[in-house]
N, C-alpha and C. Protein backbone atom coordinates (compact mmCIF):
# COMPACT_ATOMS: atom_id res chain seq x y z
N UNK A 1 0.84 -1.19 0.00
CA UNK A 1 0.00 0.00 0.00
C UNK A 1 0.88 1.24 0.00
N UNK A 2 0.35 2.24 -0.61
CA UNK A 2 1.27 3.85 -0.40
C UNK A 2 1.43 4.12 0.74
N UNK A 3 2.03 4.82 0.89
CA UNK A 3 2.10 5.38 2.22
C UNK A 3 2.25 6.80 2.21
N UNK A 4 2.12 7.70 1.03
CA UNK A 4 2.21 9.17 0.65
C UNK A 4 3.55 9.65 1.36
N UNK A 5 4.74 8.81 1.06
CA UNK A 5 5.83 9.61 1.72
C UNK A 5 6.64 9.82 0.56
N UNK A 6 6.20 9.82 -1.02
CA UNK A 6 6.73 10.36 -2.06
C UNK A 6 6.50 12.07 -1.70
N UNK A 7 7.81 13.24 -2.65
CA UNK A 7 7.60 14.08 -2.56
C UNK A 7 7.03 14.29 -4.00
N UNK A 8 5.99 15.39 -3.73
CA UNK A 8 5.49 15.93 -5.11
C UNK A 8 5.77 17.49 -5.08
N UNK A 9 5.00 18.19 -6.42
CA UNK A 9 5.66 19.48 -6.39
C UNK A 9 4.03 20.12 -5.56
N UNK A 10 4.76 21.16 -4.84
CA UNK A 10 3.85 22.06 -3.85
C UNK A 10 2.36 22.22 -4.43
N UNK A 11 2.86 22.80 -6.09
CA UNK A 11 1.90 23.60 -6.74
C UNK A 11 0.98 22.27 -6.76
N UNK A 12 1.00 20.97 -7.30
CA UNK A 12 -0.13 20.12 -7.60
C UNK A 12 -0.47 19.61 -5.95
N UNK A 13 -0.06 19.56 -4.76
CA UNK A 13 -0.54 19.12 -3.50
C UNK A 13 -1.47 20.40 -3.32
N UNK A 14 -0.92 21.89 -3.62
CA UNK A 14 -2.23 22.99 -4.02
C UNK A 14 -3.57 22.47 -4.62
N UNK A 15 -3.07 22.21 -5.64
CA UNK A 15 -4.22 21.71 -6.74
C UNK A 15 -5.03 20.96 -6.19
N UNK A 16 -4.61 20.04 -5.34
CA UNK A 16 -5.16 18.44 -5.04
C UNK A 16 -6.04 19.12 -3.97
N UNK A 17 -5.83 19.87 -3.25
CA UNK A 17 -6.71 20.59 -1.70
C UNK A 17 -7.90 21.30 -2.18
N UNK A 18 -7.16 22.40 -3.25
CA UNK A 18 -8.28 22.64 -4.07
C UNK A 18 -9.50 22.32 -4.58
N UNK A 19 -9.20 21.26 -5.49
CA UNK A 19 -10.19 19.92 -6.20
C UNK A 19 -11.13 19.28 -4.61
N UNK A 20 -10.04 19.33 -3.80
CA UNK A 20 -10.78 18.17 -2.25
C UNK A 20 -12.11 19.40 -1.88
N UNK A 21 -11.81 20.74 -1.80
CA UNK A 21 -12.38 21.60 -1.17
C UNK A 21 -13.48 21.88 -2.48
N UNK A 22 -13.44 22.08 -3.75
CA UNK A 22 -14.75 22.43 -4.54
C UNK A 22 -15.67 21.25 -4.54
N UNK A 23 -15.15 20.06 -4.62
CA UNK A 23 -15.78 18.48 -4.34
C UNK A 23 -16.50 19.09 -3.01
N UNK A 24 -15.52 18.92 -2.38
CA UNK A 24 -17.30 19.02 -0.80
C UNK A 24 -17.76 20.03 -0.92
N UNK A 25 -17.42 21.03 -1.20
CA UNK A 25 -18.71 22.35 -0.98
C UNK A 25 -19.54 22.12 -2.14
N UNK A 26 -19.35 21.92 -3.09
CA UNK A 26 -20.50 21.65 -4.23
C UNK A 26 -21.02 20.85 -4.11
N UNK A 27 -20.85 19.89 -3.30
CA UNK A 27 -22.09 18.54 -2.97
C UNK A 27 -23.06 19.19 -2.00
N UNK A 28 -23.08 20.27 -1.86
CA UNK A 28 -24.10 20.85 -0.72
C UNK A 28 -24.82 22.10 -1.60
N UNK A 29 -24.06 22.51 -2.60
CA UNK A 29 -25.00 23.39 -3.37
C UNK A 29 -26.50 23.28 -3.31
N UNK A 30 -27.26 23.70 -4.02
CA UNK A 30 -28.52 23.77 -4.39
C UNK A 30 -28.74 22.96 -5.66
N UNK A 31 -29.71 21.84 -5.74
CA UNK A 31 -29.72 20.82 -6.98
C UNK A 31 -30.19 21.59 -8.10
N UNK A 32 -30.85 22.24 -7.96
CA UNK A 32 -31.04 23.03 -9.39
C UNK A 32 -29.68 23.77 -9.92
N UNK A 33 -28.21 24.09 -9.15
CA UNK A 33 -27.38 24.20 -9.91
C UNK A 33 -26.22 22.52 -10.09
N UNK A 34 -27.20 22.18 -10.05
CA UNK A 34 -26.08 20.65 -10.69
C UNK A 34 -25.48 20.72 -11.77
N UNK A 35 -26.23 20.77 -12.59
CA UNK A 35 -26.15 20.96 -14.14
C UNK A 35 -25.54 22.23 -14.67
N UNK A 36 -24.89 23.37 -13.85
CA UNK A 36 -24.36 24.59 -14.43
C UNK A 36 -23.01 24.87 -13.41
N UNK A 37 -23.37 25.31 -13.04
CA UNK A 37 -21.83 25.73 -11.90
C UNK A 37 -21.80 24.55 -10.83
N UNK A 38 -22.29 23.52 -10.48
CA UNK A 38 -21.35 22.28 -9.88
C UNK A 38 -20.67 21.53 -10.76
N UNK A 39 -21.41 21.32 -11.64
CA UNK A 39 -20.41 20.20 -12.75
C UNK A 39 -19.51 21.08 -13.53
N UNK A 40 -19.30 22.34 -13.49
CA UNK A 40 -18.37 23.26 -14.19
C UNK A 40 -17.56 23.27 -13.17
N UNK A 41 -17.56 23.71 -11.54
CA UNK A 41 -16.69 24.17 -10.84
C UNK A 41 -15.86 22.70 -10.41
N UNK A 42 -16.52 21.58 -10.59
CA UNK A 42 -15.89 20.36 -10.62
C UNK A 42 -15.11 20.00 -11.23
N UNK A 43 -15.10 20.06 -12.64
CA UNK A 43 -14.36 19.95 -13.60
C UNK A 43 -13.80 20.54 -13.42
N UNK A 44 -13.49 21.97 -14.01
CA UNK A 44 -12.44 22.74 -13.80
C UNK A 44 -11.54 22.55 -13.17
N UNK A 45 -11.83 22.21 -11.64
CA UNK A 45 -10.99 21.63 -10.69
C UNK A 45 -9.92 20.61 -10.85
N UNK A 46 -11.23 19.53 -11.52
CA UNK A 46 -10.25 18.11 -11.89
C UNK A 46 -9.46 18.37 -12.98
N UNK A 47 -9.49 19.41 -13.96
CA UNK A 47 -8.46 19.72 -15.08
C UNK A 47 -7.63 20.33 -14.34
N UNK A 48 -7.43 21.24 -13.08
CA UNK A 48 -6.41 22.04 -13.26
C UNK A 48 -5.26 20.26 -12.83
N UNK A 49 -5.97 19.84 -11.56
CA UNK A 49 -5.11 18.65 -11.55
C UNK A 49 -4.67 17.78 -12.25
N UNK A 50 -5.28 17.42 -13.83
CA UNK A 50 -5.40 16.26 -14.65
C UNK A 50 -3.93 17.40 -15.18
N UNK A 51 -4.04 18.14 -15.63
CA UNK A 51 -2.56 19.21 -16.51
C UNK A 51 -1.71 19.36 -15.66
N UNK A 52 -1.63 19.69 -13.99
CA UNK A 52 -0.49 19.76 -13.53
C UNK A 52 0.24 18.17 -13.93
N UNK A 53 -0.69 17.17 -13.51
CA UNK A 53 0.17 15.91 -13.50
C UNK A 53 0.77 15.61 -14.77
N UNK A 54 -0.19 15.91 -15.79
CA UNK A 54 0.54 15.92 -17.36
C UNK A 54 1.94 16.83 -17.11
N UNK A 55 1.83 17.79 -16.83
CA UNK A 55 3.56 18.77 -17.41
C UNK A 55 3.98 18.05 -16.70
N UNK A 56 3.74 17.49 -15.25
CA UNK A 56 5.07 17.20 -14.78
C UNK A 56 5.70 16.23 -14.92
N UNK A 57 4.74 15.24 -15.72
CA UNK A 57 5.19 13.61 -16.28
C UNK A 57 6.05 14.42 -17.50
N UNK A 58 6.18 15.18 -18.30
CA UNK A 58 6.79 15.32 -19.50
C UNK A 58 8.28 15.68 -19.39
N UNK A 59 9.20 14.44 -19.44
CA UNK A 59 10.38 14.51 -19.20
C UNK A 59 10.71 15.51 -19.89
N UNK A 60 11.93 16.82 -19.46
CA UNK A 60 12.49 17.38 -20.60
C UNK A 60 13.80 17.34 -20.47
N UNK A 61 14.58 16.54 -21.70
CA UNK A 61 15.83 16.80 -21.42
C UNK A 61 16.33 17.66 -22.05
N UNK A 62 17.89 18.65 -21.98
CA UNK A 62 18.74 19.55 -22.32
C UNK A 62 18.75 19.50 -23.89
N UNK A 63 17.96 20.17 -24.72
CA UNK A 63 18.21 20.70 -25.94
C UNK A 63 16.84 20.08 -26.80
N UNK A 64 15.44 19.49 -26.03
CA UNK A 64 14.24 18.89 -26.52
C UNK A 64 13.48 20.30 -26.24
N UNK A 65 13.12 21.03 -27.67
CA UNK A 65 12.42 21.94 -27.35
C UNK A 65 10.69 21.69 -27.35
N UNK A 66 11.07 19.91 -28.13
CA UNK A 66 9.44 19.32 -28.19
C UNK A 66 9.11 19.43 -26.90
N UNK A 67 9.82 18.56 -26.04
CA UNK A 67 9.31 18.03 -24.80
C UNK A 67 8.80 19.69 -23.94
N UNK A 68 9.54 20.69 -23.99
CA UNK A 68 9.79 22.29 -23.24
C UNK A 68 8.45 22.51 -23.66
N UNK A 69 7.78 22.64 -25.00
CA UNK A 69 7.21 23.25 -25.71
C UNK A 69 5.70 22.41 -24.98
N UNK A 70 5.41 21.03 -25.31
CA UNK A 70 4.72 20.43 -24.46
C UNK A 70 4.26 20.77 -22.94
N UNK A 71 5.36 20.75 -22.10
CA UNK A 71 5.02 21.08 -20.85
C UNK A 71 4.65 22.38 -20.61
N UNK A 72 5.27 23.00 -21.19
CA UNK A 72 4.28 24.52 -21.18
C UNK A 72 2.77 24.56 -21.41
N UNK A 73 2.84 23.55 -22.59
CA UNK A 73 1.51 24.15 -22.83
C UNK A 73 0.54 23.10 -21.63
N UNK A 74 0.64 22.39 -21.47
CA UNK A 74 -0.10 21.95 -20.14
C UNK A 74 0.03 22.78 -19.05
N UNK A 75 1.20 23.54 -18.76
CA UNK A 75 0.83 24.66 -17.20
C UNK A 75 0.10 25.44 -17.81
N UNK A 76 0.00 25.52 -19.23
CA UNK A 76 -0.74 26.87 -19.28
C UNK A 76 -2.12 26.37 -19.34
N UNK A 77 -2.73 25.20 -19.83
CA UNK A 77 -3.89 25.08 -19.54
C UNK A 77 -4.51 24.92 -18.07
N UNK A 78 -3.44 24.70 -17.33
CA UNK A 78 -3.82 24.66 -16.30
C UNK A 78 -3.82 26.01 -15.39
N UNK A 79 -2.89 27.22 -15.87
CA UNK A 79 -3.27 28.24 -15.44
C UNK A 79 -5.03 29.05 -15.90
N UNK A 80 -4.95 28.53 -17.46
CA UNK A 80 -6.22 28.97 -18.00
C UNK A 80 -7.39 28.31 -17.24
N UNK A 81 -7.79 26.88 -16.97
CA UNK A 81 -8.49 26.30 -15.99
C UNK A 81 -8.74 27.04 -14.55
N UNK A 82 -7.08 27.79 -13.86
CA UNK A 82 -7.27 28.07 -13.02
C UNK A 82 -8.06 29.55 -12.96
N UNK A 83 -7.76 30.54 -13.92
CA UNK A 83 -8.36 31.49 -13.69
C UNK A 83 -10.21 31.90 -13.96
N UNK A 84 -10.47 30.41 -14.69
CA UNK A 84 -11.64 29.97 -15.03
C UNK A 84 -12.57 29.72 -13.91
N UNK A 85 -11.96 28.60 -13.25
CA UNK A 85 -12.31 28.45 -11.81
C UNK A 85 -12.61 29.26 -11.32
N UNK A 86 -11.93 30.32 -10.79
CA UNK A 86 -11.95 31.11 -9.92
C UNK A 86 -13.56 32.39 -10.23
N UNK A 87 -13.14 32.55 -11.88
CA UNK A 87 -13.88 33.31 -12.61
C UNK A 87 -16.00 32.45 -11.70
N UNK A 88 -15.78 31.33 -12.35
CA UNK A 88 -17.27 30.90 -11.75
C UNK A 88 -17.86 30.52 -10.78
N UNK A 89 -16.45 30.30 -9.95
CA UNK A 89 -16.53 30.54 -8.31
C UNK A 89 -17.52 31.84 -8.24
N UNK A 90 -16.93 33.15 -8.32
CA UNK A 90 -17.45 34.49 -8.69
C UNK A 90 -18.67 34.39 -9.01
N UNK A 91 -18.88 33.73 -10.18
CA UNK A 91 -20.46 33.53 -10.76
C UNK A 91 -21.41 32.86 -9.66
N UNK A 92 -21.01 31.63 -9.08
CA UNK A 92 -21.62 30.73 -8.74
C UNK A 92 -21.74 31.75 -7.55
N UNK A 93 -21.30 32.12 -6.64
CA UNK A 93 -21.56 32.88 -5.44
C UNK A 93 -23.00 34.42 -5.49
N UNK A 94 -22.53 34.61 -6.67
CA UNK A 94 -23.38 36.00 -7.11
C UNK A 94 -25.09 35.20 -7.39
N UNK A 95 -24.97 33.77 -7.79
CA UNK A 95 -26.26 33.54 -8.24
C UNK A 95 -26.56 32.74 -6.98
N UNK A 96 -25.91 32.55 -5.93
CA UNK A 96 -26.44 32.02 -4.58
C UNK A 96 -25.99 30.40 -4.80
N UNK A 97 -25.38 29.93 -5.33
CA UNK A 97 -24.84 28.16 -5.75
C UNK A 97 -23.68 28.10 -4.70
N UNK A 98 -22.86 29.23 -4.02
CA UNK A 98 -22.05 28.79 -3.25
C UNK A 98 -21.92 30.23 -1.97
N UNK A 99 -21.83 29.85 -0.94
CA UNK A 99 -21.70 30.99 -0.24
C UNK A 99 -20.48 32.07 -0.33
N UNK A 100 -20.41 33.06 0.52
CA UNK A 100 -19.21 34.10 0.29
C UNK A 100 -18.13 33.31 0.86
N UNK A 101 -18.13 32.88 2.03
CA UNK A 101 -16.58 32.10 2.46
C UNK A 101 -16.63 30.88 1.77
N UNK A 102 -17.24 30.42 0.60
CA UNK A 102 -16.53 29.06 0.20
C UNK A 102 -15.99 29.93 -1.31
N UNK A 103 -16.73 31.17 -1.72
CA UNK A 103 -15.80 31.66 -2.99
C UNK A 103 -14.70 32.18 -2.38
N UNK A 104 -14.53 32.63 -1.20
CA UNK A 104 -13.47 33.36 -0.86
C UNK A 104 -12.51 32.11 -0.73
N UNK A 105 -12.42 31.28 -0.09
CA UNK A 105 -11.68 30.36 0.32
C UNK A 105 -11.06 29.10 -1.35
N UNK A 106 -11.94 29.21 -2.28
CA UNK A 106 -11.37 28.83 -3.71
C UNK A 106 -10.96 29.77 -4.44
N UNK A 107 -11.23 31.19 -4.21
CA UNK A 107 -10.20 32.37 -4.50
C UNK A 107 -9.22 32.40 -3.95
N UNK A 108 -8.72 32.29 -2.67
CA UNK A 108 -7.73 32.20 -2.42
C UNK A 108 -6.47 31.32 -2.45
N UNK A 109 -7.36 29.70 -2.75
CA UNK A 109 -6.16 28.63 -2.94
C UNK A 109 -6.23 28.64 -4.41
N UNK A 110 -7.10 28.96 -4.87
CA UNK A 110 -6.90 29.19 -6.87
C UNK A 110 -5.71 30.11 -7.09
N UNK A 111 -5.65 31.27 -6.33
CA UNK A 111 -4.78 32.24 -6.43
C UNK A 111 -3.20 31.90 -6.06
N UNK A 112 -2.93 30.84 -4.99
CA UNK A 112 -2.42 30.56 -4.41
C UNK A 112 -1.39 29.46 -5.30
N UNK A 113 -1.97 28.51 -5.79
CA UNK A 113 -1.98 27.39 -7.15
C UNK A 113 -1.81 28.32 -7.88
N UNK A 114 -1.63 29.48 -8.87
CA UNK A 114 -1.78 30.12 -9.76
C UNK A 114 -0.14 30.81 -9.48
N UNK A 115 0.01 31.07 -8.28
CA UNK A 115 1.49 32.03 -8.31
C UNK A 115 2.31 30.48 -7.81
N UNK A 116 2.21 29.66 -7.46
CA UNK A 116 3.41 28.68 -7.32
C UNK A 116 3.25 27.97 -8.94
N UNK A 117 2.23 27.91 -10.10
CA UNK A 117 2.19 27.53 -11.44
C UNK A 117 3.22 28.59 -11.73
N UNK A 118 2.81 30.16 -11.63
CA UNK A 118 3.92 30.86 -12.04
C UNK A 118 4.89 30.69 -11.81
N UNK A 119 5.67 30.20 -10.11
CA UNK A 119 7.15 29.95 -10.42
C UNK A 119 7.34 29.08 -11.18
N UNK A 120 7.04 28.04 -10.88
CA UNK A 120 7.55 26.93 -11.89
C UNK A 120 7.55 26.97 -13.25
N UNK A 121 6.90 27.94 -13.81
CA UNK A 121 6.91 28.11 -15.48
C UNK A 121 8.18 28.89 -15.64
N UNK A 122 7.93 30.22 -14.65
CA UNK A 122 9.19 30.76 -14.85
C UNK A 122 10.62 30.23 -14.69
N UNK A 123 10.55 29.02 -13.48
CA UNK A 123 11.68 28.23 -13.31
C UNK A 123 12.19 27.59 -14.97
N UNK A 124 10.92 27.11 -15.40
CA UNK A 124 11.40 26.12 -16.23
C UNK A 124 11.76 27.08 -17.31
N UNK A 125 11.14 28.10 -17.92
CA UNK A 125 11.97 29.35 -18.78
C UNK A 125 13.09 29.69 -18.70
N UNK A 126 13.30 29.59 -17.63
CA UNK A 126 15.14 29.95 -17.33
C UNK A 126 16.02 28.71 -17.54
N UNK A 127 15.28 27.57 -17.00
CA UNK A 127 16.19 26.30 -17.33
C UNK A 127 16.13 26.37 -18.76
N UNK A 128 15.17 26.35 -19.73
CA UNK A 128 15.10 25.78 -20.80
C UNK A 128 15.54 27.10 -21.42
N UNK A 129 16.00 28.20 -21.28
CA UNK A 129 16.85 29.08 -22.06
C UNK A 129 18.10 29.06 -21.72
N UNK A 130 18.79 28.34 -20.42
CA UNK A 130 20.19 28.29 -19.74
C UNK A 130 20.71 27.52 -20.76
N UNK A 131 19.70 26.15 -21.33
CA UNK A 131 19.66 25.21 -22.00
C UNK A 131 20.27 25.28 -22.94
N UNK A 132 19.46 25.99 -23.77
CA UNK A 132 19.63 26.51 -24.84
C UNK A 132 21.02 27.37 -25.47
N UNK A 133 21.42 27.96 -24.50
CA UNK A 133 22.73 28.78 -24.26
C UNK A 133 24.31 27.70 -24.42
N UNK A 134 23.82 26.68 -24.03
CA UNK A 134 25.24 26.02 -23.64
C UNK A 134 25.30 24.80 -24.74
């Protein structure tokens, strides 16, 4: 059995709390938004996690601008997911589907997931132009 004593990267254990926290508060929504902002704010969720795990499976070695080019574009869908999220969090609260402290509280770990996505993109920009250099 696991025992979760692998290390992973910060930003997707973000992600993963995230996804844990829109899962339970949207099971308490109001059933008439099932069908619009729970199964949207769900998803969303499960993509930003389904793309972190994609970039970070995408080996890149020193001078593969396929592999660079790839993993980017998965953080970036997953930044786009993330600001999506957040965006119908917003919605969903304004039309009464989620209260003010559960948008506040997926605004803030969306936001949160969103600037540790940014280091790591930026990390990997610098690796993969150091790269490039030598």
């Amino acid at each position: 059995m696991f025992d979760g004593s692998y290390n992973e990267l910060s930003v997707i254990t973000h992600a993963k709390e995230l996804c844990s926290y829109v899962l339970t508060v949207t099971q308490k929504s109001p059933k008439h938004f099932r069908y619009t902002f729970v199964s949207r704010l769900q998803n969303l969720a499960l993509d930003v996690v389904e793309q972190l795990f994609r970039a970070n499976e995408v080996f890149v070695k020193r001078g593969d601008a396929r592999a660079a080019a790839k993993r980017i574009e998965h953080q970036r869908n997953a930044s786009t997911s993330l600001k999506l999220l957040i965006y119908m969090a917003q919605v969903a609260y304004e039309q009464g589907c989620i209260l003010m402290k559960q948008y506040e509280q997926i605004s803030t770990l969306g936001l949160d997931c969103r600037r540790e996505l940014g280091a790591w993109i930026n990390s990997d920009k610098k690796r993969f132009h150091s790269d490039e250099e030598m």
